[in-house]
N, C-alpha and C. Protein backbone atom coordinates (compact mmCIF):
# COMPACT_ATOMS: atom_id res chain seq x y z
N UNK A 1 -72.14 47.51 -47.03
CA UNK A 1 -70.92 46.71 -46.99
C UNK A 1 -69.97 47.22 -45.89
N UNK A 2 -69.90 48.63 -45.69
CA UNK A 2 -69.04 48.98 -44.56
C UNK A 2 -69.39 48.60 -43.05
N UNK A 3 -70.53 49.03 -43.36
CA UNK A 3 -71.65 48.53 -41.85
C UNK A 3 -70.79 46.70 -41.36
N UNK A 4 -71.05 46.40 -42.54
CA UNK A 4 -70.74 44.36 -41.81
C UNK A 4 -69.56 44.36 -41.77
N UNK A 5 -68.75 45.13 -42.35
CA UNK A 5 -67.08 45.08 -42.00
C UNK A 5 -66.59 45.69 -40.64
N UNK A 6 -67.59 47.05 -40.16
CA UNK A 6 -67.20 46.97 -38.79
C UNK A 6 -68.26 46.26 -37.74
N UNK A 7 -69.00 45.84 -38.03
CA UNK A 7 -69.76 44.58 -37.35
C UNK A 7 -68.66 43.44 -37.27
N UNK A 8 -67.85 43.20 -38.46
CA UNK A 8 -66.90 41.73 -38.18
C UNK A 8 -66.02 42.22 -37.23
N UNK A 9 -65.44 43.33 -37.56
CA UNK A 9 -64.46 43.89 -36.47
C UNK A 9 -64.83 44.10 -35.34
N UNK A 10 -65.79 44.19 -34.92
CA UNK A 10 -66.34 44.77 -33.43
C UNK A 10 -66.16 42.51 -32.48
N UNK A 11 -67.17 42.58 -33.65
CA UNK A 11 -67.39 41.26 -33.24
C UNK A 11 -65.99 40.59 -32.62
N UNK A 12 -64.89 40.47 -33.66
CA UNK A 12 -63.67 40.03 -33.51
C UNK A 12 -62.77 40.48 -32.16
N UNK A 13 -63.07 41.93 -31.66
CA UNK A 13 -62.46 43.13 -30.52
C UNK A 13 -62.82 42.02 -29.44
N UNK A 14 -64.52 41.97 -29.55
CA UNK A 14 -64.83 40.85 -28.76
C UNK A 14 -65.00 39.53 -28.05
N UNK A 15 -64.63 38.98 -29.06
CA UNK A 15 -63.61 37.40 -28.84
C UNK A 15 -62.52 37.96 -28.38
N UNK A 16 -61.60 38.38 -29.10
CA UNK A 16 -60.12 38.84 -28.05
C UNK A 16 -60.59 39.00 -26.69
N UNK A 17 -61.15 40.52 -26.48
CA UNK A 17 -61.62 40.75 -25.23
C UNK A 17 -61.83 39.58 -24.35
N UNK A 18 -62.53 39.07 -25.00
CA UNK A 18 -63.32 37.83 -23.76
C UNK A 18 -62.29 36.14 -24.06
N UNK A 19 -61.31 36.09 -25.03
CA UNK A 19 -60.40 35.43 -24.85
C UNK A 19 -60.92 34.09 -25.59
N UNK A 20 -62.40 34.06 -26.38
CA UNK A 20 -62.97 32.91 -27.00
C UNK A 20 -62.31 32.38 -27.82
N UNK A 21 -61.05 32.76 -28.22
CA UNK A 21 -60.47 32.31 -29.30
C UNK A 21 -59.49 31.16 -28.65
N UNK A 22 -59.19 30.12 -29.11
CA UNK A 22 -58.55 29.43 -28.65
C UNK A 22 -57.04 29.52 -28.46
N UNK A 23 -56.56 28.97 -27.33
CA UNK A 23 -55.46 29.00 -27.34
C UNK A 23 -54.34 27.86 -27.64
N UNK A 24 -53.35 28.02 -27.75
CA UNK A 24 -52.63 26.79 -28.13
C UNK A 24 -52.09 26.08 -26.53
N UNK A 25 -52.29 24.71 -26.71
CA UNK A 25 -51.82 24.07 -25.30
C UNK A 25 -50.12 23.78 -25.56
N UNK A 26 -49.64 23.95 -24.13
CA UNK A 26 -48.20 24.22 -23.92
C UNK A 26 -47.66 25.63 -24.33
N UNK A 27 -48.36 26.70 -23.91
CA UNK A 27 -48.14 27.96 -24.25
C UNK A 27 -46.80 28.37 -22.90
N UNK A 28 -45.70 28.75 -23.51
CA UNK A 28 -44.71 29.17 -23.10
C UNK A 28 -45.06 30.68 -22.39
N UNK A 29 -44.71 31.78 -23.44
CA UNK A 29 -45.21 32.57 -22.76
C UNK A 29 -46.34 33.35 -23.85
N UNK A 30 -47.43 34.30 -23.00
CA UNK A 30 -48.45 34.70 -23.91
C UNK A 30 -48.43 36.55 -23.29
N UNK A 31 -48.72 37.69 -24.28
CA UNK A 31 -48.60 38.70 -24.22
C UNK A 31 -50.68 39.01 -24.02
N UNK A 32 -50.91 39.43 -23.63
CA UNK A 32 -52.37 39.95 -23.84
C UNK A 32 -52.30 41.35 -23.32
N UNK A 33 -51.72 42.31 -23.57
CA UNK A 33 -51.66 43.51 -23.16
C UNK A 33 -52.46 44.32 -23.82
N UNK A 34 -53.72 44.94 -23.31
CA UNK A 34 -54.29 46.23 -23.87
C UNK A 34 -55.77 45.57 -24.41
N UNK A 35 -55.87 44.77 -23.74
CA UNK A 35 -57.08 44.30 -24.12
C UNK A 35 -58.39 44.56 -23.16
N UNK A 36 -58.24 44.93 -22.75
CA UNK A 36 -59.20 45.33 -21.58
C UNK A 36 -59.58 44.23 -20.71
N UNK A 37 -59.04 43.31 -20.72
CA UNK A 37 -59.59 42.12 -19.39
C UNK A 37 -59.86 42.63 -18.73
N UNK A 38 -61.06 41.47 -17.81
CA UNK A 38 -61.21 42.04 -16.79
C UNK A 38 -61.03 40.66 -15.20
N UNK A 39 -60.14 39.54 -16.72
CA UNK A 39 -60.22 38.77 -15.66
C UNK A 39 -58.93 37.57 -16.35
N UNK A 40 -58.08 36.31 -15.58
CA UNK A 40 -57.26 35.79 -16.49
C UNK A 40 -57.96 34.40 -16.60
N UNK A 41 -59.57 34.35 -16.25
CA UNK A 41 -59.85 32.76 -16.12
C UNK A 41 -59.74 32.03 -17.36
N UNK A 42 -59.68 32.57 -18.35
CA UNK A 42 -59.34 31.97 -19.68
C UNK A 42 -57.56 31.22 -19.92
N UNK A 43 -56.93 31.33 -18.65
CA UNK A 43 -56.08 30.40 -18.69
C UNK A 43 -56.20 29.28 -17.36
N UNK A 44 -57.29 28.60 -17.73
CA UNK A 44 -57.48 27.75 -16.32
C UNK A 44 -56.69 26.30 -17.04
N UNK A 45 -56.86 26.39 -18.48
CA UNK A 45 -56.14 25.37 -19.35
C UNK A 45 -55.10 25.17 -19.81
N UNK A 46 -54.60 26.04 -19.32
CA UNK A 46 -52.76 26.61 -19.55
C UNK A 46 -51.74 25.97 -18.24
N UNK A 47 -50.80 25.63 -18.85
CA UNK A 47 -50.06 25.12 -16.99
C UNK A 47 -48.59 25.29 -17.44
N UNK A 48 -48.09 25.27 -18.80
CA UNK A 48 -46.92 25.98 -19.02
C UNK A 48 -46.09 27.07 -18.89
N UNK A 49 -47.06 28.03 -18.85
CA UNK A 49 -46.56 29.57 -19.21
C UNK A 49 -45.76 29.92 -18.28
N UNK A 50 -44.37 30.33 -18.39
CA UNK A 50 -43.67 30.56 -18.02
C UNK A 50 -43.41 32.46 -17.58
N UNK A 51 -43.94 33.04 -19.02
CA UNK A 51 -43.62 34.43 -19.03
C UNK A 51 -45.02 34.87 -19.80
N UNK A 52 -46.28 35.76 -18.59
CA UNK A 52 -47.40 36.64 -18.72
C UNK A 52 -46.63 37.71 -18.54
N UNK A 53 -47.28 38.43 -19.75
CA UNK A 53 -47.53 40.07 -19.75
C UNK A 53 -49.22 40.39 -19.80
N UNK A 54 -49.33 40.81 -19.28
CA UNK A 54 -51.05 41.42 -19.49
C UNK A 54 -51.11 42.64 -18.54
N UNK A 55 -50.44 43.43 -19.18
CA UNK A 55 -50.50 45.49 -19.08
C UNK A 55 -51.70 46.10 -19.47
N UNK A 56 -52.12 46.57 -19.36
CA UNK A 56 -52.89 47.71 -19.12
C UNK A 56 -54.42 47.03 -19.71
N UNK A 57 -54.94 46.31 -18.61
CA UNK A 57 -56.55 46.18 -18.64
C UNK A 57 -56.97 46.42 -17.50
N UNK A 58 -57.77 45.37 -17.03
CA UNK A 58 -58.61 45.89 -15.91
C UNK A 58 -58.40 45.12 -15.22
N UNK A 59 -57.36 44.16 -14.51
CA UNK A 59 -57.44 43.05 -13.63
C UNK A 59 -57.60 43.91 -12.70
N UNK A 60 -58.02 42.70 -11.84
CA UNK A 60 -57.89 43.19 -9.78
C UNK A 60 -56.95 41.98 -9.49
N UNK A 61 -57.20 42.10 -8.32
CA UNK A 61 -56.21 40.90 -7.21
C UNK A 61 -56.82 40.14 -7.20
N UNK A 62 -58.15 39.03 -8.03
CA UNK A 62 -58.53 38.48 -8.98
C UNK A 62 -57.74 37.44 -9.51
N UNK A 63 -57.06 38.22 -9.72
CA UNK A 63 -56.48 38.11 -11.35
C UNK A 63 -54.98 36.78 -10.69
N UNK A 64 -54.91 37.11 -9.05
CA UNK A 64 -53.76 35.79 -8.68
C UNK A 64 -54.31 34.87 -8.62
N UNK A 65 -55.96 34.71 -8.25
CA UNK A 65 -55.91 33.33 -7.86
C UNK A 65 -56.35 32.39 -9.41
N UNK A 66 -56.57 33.45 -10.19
CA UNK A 66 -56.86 32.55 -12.02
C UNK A 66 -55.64 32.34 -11.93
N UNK A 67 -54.50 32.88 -11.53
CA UNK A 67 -52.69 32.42 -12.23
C UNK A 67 -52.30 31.38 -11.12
N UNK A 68 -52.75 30.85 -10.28
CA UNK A 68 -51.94 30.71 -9.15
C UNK A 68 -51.40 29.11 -9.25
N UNK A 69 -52.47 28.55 -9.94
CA UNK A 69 -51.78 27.47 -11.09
C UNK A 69 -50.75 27.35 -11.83
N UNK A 70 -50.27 28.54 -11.84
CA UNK A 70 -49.45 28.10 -13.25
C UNK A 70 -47.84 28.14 -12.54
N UNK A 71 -47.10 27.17 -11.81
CA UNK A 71 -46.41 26.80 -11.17
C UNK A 71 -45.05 27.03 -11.55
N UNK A 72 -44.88 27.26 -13.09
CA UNK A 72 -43.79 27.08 -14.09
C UNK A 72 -43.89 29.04 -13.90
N UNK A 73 -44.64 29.81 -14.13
CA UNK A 73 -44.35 31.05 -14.35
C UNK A 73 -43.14 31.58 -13.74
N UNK A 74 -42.17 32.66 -14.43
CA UNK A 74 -41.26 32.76 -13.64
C UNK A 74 -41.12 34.70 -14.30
N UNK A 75 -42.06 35.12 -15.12
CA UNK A 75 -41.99 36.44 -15.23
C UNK A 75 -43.50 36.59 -15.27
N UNK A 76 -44.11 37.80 -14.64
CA UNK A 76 -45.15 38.23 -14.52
C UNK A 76 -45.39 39.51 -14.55
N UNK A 77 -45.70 40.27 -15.23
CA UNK A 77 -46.19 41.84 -15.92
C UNK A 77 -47.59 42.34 -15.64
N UNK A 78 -47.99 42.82 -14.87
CA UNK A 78 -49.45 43.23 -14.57
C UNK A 78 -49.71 45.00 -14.65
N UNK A 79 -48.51 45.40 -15.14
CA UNK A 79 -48.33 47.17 -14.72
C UNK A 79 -49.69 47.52 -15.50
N UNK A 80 -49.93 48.82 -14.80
CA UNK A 80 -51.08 49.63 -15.22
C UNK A 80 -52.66 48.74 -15.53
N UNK A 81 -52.83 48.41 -14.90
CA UNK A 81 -54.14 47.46 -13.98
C UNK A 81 -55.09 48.59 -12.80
N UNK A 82 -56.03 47.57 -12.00
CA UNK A 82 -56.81 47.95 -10.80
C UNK A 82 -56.08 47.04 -9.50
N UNK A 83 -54.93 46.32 -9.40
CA UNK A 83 -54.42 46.04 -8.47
C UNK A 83 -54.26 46.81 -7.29
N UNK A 84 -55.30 46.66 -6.13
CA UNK A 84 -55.19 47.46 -5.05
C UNK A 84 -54.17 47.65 -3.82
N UNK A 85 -54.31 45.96 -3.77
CA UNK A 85 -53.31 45.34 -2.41
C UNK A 85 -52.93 44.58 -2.78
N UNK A 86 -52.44 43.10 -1.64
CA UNK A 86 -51.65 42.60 -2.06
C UNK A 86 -52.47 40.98 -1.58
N UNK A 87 -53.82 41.30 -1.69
CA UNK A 87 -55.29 40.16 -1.24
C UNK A 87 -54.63 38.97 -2.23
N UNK A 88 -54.64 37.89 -1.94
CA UNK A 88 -54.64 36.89 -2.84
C UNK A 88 -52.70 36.58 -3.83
N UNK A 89 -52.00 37.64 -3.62
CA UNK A 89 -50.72 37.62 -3.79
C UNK A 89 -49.75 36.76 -3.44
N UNK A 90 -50.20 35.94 -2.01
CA UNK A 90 -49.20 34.59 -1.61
C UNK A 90 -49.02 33.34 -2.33
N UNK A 91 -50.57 33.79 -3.10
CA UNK A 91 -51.16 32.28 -3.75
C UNK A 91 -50.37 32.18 -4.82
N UNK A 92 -49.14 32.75 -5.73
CA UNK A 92 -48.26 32.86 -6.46
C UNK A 92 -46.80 32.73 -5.87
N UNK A 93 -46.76 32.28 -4.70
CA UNK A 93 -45.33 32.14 -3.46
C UNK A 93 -45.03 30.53 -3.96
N UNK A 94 -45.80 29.78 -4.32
CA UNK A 94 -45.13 28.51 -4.96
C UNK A 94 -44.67 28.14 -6.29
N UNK A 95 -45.19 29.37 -7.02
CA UNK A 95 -44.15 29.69 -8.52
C UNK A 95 -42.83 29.98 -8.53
N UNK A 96 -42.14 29.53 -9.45
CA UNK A 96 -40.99 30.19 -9.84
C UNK A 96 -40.78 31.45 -10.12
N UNK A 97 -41.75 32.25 -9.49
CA UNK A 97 -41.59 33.66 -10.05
C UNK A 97 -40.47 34.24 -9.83
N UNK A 98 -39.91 35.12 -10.61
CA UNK A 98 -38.34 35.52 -10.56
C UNK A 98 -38.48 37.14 -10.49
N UNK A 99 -39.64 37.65 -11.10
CA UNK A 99 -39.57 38.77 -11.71
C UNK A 99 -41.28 39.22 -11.50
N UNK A 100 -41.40 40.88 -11.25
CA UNK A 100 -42.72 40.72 -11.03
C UNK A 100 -43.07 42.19 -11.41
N UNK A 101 -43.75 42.83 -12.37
CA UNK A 101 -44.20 44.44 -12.65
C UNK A 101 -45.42 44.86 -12.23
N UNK A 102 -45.99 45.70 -11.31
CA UNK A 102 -46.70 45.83 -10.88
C UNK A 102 -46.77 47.66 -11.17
N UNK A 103 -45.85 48.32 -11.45
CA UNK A 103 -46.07 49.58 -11.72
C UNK A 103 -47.53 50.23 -12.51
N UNK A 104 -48.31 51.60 -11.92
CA UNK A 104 -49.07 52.28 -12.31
C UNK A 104 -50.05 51.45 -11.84
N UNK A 105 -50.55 50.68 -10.76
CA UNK A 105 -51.62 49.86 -10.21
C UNK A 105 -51.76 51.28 -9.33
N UNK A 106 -52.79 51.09 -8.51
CA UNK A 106 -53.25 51.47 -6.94
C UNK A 106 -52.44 51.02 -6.08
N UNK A 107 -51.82 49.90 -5.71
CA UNK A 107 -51.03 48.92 -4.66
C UNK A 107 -49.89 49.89 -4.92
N UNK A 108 -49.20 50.53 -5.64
CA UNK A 108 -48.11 51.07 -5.87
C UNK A 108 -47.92 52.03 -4.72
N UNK A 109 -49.19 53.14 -4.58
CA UNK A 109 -49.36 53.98 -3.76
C UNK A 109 -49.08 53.70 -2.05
N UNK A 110 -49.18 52.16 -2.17
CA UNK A 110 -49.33 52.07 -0.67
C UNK A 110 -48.05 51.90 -0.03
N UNK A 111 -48.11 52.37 1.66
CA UNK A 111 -46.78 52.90 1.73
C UNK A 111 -45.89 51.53 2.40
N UNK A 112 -44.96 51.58 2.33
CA UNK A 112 -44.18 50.19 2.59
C UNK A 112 -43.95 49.36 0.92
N UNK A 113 -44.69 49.29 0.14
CA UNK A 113 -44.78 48.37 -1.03
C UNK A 113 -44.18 47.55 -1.47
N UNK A 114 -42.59 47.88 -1.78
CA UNK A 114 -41.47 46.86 -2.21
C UNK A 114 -41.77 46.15 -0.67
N UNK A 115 -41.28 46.86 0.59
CA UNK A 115 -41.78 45.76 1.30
C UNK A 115 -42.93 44.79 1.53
N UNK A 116 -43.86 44.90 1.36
CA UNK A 116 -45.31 44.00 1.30
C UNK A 116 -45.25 42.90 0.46
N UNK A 117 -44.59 43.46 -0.93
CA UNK A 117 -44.37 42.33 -1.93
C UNK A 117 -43.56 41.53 -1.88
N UNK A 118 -42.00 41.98 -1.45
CA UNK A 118 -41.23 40.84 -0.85
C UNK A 118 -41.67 40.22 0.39
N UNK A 119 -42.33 40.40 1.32
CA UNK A 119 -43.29 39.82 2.20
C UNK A 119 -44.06 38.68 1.60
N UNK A 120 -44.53 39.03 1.30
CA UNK A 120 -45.59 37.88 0.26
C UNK A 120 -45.05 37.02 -0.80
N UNK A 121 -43.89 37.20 -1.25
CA UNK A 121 -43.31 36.97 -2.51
C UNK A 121 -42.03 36.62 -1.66
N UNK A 122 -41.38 36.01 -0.65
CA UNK A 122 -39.60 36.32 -0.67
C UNK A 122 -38.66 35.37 -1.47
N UNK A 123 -39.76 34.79 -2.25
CA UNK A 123 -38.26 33.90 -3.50
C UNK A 123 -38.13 34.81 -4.69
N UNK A 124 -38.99 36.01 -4.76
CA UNK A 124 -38.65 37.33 -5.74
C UNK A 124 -37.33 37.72 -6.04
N UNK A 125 -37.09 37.82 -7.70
CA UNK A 125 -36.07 38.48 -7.62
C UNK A 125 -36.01 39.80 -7.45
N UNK A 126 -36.87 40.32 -8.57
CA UNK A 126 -37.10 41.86 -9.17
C UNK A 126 -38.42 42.23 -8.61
N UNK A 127 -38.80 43.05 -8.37
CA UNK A 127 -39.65 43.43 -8.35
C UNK A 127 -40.06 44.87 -8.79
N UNK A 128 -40.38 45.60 -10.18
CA UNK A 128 -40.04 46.80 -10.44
C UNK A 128 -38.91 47.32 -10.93
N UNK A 129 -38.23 45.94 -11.53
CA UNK A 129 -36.67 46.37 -11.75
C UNK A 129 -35.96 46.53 -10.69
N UNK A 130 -36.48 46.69 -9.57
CA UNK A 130 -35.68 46.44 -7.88
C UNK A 130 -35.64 45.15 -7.30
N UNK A 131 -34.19 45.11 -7.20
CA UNK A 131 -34.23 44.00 -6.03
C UNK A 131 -34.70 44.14 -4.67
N UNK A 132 -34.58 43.19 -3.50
CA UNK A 132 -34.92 43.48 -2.30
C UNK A 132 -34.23 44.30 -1.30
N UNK A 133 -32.75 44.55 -1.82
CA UNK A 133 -31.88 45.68 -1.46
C UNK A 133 -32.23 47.27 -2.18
N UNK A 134 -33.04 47.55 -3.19
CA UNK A 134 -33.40 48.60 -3.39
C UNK A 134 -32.27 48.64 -4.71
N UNK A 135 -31.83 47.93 -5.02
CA UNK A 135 -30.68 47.88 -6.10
C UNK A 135 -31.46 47.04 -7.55
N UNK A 136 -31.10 48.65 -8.91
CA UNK A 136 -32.02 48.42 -9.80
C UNK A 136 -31.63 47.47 -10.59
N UNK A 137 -32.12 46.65 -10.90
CA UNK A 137 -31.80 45.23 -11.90
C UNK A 137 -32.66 45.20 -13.80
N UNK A 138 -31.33 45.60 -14.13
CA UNK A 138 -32.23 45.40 -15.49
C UNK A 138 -33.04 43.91 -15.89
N UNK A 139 -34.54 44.40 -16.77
CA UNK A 139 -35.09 43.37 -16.33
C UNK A 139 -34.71 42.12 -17.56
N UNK A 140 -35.38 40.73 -17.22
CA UNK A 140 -35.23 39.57 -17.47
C UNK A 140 -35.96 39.71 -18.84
N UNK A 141 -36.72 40.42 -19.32
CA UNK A 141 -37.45 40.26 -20.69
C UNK A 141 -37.24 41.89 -21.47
């Protein structure tokens, strides 16, 4: 009996993981943090969402062109990821994005950064809790 109870649970880790579970249409905003993604194509059916968090899995720079649809987004949370650069990052320049966390990636390391991202991004508000003056902005969520 214990055996099939963590068989249901494993099983269940795994739908999350892989996102099989359905989602509700007109999703405002959705949290998926800590799930280990490794990817966001499971919102190719989503066009509402306004405010993603999805912290600490495994995206790459990937992970903009599954969002780059979603036109309405206007907060975006990716901290502690495989985000390297800033490959595929423009493709989110026609969102409302307002706000953008990218902390504990790889891309963090690279030198220039706040600049690169407001480069790619210049209708950004925040980026890191920084504005584009280097002036810290408490954040929007």
């Amino acid at each position: 009996m214990e055996n099939q109870e963590y068989n249901k649970e494993l099983h269940y880790q795994k739908q999350v993981r892989t996102l099989k579970l359905p989602l509700k249409p007109n999703l405002k905003v959705l949290d998926v943090s800590g799930l280990k993604l490794k990817d966001l194509s499971f919102l190719s059916d989503q066009q509402d969402i306004e405010i993603l968090i999805a912290e600490s899995n495994e995206l790459t720079n990937q992970c903009f062109k599954e969002i780059a649809h979603l036109k309405k987004l206007k907060i975006l949370s990716l901290q502690d990821n495989q985000i390297v650069d800033d490959a595929n990052l423009k493709l989110l320049a026609d969102a409302n994005l307002l706000e953008l966390r990218l902390l504990f990636n790889p891309i963090c390391q690279t030198q220039q950064y706040y600049k690169l991202i407001y480069k790619a991004l210049p209708n950004l508000y925040t980026l890191d809790d920084y504005d584009q003056d280097g002036l810290q902005i408490h954040s929007l969520f």
